[in-house]
PDB file of N, CA and C in Angstrom:
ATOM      1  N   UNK A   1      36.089  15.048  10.073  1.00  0.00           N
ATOM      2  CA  UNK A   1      34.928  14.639   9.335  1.00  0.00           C
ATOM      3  C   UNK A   1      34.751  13.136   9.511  1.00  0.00           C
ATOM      4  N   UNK A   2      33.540  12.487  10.200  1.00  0.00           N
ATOM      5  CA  UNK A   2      33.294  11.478  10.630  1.00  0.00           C
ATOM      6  C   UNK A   2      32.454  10.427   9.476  1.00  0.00           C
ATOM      7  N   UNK A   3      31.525  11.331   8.381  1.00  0.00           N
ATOM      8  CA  UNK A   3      30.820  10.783   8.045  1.00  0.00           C
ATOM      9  C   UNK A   3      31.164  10.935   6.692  1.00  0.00           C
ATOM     10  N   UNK A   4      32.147   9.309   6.267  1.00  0.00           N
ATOM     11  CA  UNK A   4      32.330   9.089   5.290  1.00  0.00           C
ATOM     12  C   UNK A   4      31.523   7.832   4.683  1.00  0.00           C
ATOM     13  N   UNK A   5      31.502   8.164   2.898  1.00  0.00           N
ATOM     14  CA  UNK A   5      30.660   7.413   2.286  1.00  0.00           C
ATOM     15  C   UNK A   5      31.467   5.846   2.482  1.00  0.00           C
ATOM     16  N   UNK A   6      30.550   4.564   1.924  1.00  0.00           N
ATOM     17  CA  UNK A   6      31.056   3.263   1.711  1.00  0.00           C
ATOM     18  C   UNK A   6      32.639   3.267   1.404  1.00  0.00           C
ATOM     19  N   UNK A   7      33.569   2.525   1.219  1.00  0.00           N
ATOM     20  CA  UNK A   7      34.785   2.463   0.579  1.00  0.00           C
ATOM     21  C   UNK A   7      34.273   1.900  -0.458  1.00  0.00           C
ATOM     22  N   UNK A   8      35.005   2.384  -1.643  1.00  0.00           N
ATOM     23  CA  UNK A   8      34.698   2.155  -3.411  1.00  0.00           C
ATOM     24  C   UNK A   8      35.094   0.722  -3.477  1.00  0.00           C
ATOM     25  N   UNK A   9      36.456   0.505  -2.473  1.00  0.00           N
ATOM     26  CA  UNK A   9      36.473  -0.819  -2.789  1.00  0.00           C
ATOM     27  C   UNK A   9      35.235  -2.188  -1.732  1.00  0.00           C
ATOM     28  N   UNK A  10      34.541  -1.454  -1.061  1.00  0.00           N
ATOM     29  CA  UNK A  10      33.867  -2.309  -0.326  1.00  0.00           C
ATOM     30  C   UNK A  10      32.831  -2.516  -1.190  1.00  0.00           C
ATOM     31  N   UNK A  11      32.542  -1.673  -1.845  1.00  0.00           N
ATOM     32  CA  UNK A  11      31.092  -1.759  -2.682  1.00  0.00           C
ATOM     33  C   UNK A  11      31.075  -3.249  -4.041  1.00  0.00           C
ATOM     34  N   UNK A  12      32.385  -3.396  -4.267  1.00  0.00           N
ATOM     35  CA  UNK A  12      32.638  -4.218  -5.240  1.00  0.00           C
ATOM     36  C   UNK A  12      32.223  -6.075  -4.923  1.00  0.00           C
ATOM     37  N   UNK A  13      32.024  -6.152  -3.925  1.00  0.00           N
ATOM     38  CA  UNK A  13      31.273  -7.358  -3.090  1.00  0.00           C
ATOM     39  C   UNK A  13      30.339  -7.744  -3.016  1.00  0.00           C
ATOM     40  N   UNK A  14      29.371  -8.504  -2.894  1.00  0.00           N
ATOM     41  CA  UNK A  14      27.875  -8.586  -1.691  1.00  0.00           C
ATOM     42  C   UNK A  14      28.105  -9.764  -1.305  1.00  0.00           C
ATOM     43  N   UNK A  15      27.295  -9.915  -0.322  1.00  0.00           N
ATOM     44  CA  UNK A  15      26.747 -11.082   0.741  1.00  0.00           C
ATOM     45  C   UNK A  15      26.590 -12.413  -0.110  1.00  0.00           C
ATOM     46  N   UNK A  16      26.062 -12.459  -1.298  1.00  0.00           N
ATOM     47  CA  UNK A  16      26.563 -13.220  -2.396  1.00  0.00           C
ATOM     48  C   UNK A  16      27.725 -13.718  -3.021  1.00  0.00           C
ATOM     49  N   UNK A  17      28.396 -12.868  -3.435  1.00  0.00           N
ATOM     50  CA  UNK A  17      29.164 -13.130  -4.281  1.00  0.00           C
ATOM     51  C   UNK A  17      30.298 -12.296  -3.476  1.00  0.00           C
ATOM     52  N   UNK A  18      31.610 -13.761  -3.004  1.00  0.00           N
ATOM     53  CA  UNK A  18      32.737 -12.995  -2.660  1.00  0.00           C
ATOM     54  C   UNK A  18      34.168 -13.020  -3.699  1.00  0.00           C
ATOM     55  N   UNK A  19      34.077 -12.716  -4.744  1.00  0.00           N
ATOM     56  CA  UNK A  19      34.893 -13.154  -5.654  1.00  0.00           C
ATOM     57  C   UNK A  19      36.059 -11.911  -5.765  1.00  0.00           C
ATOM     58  N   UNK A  20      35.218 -10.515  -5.157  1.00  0.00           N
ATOM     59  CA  UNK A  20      36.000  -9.834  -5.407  1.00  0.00           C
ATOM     60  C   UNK A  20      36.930  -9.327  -4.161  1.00  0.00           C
ATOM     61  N   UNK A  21      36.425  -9.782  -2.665  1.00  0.00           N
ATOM     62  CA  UNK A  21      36.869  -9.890  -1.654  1.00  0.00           C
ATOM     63  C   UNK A  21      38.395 -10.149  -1.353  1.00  0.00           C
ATOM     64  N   UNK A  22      39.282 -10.855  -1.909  1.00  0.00           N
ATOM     65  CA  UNK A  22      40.548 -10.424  -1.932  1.00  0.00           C
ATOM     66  C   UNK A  22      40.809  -8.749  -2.105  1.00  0.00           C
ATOM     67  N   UNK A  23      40.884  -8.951  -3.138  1.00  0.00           N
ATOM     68  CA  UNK A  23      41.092  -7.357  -3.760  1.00  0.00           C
ATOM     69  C   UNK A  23      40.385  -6.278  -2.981  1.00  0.00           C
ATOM     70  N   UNK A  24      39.028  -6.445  -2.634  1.00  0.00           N
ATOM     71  CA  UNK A  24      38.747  -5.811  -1.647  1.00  0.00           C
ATOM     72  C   UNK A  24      39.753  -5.120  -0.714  1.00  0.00           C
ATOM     73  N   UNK A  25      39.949  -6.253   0.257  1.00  0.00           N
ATOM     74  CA  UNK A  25      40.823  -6.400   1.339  1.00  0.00           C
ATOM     75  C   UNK A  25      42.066  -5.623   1.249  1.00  0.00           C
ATOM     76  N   UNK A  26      43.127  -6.073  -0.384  1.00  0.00           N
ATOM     77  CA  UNK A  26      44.553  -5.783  -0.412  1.00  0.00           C
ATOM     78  C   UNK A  26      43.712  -3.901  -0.646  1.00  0.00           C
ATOM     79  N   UNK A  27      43.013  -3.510  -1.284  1.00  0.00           N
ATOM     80  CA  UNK A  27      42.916  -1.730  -1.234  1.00  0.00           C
ATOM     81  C   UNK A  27      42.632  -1.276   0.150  1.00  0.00           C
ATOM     82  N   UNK A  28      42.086  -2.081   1.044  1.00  0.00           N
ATOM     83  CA  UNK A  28      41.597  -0.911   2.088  1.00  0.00           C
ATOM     84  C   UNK A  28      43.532  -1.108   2.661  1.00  0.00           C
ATOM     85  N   UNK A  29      43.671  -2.204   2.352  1.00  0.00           N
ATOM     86  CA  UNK A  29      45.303  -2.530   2.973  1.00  0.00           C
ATOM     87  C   UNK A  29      46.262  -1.050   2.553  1.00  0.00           C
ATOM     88  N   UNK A  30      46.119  -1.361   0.768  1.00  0.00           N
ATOM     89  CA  UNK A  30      46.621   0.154   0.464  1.00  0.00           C
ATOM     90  C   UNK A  30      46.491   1.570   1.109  1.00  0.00           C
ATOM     91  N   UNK A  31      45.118   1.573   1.662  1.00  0.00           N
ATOM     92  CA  UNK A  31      44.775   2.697   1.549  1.00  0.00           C
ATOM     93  C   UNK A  31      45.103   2.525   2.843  1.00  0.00           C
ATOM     94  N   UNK A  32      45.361   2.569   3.836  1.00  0.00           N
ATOM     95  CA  UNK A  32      46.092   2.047   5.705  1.00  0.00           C
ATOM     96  C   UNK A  32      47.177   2.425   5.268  1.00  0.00           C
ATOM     97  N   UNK A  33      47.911   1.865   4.714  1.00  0.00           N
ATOM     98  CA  UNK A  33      49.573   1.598   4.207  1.00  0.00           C
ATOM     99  C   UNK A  33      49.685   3.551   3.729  1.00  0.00           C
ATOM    100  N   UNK A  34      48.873   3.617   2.534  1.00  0.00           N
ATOM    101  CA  UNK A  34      49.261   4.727   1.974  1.00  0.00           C
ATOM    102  C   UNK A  34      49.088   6.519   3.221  1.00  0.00           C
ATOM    103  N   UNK A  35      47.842   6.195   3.947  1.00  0.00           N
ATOM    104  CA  UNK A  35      47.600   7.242   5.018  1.00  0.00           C
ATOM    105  C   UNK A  35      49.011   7.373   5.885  1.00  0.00           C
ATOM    106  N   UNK A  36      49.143   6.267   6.304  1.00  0.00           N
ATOM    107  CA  UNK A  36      50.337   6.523   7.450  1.00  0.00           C
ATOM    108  C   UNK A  36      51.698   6.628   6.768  1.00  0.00           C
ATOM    109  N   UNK A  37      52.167   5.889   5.614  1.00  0.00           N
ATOM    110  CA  UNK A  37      53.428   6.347   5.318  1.00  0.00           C
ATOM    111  C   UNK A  37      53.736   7.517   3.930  1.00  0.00           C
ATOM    112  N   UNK A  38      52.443   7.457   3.031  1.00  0.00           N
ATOM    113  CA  UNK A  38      52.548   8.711   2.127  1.00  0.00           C
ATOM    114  C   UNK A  38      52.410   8.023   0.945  1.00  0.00           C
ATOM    115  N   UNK A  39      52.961   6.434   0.883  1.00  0.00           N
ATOM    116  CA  UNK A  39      52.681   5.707  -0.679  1.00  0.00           C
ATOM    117  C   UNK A  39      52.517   3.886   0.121  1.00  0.00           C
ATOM    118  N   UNK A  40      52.186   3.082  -0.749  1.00  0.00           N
ATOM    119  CA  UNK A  40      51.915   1.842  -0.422  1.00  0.00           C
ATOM    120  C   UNK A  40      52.880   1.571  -1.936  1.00  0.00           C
ATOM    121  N   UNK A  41      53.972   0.098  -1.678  1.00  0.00           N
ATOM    122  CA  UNK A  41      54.316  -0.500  -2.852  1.00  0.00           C
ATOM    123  C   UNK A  41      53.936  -1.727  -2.091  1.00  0.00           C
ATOM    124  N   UNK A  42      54.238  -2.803  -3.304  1.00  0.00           N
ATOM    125  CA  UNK A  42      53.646  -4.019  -2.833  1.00  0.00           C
ATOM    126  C   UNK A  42      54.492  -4.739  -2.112  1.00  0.00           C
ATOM    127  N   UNK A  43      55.586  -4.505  -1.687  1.00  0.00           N
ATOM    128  CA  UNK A  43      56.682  -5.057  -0.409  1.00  0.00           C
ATOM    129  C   UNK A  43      55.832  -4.731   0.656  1.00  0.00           C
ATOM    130  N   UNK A  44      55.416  -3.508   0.571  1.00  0.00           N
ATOM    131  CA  UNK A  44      54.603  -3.151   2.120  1.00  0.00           C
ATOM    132  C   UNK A  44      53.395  -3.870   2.280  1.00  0.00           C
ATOM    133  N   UNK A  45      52.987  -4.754   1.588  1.00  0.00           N
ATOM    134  CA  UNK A  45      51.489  -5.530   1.718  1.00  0.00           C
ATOM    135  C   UNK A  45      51.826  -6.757   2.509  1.00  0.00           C
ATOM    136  N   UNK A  46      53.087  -6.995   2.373  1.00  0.00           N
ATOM    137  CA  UNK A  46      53.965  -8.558   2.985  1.00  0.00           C
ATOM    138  C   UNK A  46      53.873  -8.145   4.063  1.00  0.00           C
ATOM    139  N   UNK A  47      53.719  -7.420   5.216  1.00  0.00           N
ATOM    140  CA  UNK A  47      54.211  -6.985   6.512  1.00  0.00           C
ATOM    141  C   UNK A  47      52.152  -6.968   7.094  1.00  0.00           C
ATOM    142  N   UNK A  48      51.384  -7.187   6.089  1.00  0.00           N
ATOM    143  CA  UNK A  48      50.537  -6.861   6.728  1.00  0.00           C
ATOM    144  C   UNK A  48      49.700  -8.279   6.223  1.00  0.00           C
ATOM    145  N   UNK A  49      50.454  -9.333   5.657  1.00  0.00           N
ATOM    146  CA  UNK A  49      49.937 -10.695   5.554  1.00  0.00           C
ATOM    147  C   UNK A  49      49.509 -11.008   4.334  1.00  0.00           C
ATOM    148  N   UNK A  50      49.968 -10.345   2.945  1.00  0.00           N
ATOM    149  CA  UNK A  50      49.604 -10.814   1.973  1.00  0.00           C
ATOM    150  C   UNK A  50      50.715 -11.515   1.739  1.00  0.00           C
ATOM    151  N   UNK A  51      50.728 -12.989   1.076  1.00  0.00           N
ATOM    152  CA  UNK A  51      51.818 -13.796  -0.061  1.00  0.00           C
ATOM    153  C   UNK A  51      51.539 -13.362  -1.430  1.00  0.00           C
ATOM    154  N   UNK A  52      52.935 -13.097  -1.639  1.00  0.00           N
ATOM    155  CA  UNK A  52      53.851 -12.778  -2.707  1.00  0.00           C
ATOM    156  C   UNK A  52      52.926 -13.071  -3.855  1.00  0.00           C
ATOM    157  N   UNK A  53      52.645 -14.107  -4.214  1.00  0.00           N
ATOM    158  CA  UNK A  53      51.615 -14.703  -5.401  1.00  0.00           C
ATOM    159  C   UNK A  53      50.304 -13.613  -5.187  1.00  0.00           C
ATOM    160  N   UNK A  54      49.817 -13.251  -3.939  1.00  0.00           N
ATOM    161  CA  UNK A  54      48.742 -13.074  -4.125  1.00  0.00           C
ATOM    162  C   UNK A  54      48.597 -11.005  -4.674  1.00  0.00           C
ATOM    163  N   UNK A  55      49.753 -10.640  -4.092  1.00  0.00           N
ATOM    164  CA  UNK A  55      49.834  -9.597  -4.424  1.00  0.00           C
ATOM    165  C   UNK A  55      50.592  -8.990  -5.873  1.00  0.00           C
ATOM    166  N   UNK A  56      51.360 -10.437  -6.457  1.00  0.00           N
ATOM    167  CA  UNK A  56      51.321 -10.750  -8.226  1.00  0.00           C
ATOM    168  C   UNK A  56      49.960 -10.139  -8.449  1.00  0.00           C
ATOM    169  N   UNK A  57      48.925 -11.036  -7.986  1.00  0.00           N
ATOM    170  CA  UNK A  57      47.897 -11.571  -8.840  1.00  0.00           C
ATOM    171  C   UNK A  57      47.070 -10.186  -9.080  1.00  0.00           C
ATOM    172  N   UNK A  58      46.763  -9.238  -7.566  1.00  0.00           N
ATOM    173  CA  UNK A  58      45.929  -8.289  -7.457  1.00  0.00           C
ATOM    174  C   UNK A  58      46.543  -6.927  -7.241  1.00  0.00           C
ATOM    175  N   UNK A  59      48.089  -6.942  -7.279  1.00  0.00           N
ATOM    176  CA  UNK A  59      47.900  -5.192  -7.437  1.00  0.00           C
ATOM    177  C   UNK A  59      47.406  -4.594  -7.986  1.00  0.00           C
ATOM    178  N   UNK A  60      47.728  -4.894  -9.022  1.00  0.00           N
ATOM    179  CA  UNK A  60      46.945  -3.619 -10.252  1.00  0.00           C
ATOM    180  C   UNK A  60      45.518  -3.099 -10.047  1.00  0.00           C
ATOM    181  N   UNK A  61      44.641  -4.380  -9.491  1.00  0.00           N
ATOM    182  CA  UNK A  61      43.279  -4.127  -9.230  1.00  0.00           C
ATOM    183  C   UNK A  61      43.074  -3.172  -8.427  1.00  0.00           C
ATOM    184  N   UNK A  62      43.752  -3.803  -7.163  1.00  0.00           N
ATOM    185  CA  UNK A  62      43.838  -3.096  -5.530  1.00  0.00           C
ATOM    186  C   UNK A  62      43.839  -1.871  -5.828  1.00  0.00           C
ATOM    187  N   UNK A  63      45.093  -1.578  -6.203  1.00  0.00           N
ATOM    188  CA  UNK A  63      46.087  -0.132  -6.422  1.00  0.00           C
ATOM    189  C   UNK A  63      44.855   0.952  -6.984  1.00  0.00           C
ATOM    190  N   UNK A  64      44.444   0.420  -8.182  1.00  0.00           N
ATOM    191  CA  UNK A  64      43.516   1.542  -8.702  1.00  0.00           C
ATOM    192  C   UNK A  64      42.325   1.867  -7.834  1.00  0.00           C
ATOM    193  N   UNK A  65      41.761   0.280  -7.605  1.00  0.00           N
ATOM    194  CA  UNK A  65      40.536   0.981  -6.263  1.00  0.00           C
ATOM    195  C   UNK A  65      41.052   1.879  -5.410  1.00  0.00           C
ATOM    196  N   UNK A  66      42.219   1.700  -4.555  1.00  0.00           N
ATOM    197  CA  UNK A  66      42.841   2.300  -3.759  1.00  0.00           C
ATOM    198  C   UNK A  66      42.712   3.888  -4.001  1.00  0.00           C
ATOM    199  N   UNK A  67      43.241   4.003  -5.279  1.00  0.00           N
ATOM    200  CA  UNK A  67      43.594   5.429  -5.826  1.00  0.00           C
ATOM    201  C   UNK A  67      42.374   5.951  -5.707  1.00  0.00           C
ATOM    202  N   UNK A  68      41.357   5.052  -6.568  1.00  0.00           N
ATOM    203  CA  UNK A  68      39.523   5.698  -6.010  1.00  0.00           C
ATOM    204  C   UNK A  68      39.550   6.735  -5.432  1.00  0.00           C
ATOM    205  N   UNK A  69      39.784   5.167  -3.956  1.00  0.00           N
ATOM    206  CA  UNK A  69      39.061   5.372  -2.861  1.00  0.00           C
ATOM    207  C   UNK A  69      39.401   7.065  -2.344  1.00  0.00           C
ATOM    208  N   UNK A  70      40.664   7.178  -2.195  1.00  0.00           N
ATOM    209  CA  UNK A  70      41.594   8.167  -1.907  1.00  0.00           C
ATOM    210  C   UNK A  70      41.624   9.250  -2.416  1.00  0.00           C
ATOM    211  N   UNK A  71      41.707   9.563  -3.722  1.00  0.00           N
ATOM    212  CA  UNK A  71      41.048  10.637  -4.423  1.00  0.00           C
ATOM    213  C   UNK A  71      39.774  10.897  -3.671  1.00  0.00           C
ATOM    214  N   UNK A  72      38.542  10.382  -4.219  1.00  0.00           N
ATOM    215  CA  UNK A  72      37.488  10.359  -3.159  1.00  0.00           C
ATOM    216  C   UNK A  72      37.171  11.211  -2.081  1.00  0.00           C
ATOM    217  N   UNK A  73      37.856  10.243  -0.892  1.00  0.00           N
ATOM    218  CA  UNK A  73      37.986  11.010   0.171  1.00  0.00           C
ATOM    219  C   UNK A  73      38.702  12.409   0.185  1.00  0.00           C
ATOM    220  N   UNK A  74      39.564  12.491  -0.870  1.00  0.00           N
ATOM    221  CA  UNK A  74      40.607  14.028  -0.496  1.00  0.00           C
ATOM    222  C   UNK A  74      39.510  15.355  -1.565  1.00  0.00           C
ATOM    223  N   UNK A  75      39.070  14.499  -2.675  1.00  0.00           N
ATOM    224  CA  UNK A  75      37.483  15.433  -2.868  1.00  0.00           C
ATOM    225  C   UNK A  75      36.844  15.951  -1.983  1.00  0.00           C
ATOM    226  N   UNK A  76      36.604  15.193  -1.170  1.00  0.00           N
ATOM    227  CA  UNK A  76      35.127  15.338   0.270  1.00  0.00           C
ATOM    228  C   UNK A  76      35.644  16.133   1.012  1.00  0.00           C
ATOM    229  N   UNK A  77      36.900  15.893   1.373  1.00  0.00           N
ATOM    230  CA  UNK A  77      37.521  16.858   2.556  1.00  0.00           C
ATOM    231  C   UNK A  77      37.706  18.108   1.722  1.00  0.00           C
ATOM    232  N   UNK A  78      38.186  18.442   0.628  1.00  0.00           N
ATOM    233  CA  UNK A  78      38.051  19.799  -0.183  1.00  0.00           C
ATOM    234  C   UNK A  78      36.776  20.327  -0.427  1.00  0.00           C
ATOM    235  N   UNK A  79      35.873  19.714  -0.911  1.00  0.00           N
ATOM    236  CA  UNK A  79      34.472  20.375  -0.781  1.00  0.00           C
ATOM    237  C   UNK A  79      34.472  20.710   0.481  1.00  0.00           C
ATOM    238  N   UNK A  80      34.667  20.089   1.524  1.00  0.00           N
ATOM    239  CA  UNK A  80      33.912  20.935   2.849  1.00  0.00           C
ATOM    240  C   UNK A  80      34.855  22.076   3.218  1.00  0.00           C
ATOM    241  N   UNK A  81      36.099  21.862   3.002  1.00  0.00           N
ATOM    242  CA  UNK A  81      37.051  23.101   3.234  1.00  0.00           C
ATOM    243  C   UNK A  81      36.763  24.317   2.762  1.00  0.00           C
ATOM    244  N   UNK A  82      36.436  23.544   1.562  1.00  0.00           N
ATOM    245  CA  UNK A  82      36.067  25.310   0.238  1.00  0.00           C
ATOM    246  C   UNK A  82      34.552  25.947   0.982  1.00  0.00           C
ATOM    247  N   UNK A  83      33.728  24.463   1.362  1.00  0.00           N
ATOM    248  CA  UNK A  83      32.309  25.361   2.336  1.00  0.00           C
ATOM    249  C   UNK A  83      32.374  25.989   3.551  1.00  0.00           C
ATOM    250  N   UNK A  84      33.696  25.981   4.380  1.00  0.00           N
ATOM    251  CA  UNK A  84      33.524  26.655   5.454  1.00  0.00           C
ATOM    252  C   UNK A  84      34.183  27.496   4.718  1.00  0.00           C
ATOM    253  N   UNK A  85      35.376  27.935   3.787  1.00  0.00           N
ATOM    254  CA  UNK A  85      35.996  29.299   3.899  1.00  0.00           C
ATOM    255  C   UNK A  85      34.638  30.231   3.037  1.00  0.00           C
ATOM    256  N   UNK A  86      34.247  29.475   2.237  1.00  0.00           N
ATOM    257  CA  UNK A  86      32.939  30.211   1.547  1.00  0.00           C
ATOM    258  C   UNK A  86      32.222  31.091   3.025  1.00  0.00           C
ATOM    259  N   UNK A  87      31.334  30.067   3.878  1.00  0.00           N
ATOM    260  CA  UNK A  87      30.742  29.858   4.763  1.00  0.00           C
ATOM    261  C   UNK A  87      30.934  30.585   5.888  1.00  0.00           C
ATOM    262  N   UNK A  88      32.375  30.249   6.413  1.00  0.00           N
ATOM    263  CA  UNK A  88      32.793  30.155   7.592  1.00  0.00           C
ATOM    264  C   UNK A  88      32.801  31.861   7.917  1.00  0.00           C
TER     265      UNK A  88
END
């Protein structure tokens, strides 16, 4: 399935206002981290260029967008599963 919506955490931004753009960044990080190994903790954010302070400052934020995002997507892919066995 190719055609996924915005990331929940991308939406939290605009072209205006980048205040939330860290945090942005550290969830899609999560959500990379969490696909390929099964969970993201915040040791694993150091390997991909966050400092220590900064991932103090924004897990909690990250983490939950993250969870969003991810939930989300594993919704979308179940709706369409349940429409092809309906369907298929």
């Amino acid at each position: 399935m190719n055609a996924v919506s915005p990331c929940v955490a991308d939406q939290i931004t605009t072209a205006t206002d980048k205040k939330f753009e860290p945090v942005a960044r550290m969830a899609d990080a999560i959500i990379d981290i969490t696909l390929q190994q099964g969970e993201c903790l915040p040791l694993d954010l150091h390997a991909k260029g966050f400092p220590s302070n900064e991932v103090a400052a924004l897990w909690h934020f990250a983490h939950s967008l993250a969870s969003i995002e991810l939930k989300h997507r594993e919704d979308i892919v179940t709706f369409f599963q349940q429409k092809e066995v309906r369907y298929g």
